[in-house]
Protein backbone atom coordinates (compact mmCIF):
# COMPACT_ATOMS: atom_id res chain seq x y z
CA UNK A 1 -35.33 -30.74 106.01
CA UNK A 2 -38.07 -31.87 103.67
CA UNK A 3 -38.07 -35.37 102.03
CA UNK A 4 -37.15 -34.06 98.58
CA UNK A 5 -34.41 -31.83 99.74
CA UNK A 6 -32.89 -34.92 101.38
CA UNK A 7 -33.56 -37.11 98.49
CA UNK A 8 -32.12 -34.03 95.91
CA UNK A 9 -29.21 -33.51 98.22
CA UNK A 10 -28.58 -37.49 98.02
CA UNK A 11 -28.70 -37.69 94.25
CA UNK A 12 -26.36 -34.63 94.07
CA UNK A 13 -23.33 -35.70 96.20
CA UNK A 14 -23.15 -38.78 94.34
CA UNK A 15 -22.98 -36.82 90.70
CA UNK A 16 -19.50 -36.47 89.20
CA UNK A 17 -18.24 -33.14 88.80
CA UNK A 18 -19.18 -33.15 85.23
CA UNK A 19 -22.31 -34.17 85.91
CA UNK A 20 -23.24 -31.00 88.02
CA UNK A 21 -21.55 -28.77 85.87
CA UNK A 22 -24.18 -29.98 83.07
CA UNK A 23 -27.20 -29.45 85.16
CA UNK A 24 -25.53 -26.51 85.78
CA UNK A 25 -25.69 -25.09 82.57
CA UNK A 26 -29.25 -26.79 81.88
CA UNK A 27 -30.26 -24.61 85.01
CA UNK A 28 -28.82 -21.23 83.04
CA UNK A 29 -30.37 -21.87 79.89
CA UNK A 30 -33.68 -22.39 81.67
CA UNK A 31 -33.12 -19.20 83.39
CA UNK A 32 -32.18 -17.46 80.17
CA UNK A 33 -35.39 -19.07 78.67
CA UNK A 34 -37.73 -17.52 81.02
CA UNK A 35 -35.84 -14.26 80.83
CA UNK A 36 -36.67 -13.86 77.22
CA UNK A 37 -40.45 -15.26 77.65
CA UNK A 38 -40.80 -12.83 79.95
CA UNK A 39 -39.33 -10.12 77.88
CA UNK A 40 -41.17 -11.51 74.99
CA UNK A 41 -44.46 -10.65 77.03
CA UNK A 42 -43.44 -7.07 77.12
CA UNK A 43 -42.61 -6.61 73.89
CA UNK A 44 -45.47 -5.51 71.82
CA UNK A 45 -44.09 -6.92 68.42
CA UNK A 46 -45.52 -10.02 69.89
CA UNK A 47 -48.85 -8.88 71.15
CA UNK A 48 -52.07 -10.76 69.67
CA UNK A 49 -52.93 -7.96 67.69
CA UNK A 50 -49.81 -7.57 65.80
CA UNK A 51 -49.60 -11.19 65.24
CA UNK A 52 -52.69 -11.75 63.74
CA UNK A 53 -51.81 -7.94 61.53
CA UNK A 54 -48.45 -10.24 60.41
CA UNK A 55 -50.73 -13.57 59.77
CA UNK A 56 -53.13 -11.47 57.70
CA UNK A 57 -49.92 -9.74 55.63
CA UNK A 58 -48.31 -12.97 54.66
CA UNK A 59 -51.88 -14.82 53.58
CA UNK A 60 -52.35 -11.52 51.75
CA UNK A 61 -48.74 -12.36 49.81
CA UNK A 62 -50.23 -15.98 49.82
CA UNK A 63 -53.31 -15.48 48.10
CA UNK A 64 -51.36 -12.68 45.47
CA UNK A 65 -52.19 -10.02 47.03
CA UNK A 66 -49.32 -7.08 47.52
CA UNK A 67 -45.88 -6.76 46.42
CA UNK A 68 -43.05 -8.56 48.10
CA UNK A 69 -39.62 -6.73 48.23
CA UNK A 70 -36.39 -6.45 50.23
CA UNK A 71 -36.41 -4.86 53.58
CA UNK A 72 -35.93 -0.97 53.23
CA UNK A 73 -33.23 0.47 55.11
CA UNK A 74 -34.44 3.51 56.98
């Protein structure tokens, strides 16, 4: 068994049941994290070039340019 293991294995069986059930969920939301980065990747909303389309858009409203309004419902 490696050193860490050991010393992780050590620190855990002397954590209260509360304790581990916090890490716990800290481990989940981490998971749940990456889950959506990694969907976020995929996802071309987020892609550079439709980023930087947004970023133009709203210094466009910035400057006075266009007409805000209300989303449309399609």
């Amino acid at each position: 068994m490696s050193p860490l293991r050991e010393m992780t294995l050590d620190e855990i069986s002397m954590m209260t049941e509360e304790q581990i059930r916090a890490v716990w969920q800290l481990l989940e939301s981490v998971k749940a994290f990456a889950h959506f980065s990694a969907q976020k990747q995929d996802d071309p909303f987020y892609s550079p070039e439709n980023q930087r389309f947004i970023e133009e858009g709203v210094n466009a409203l910035n400057d006075g340019k266009g007409v805000e309004h209300d989303l449309i419902e399609v």
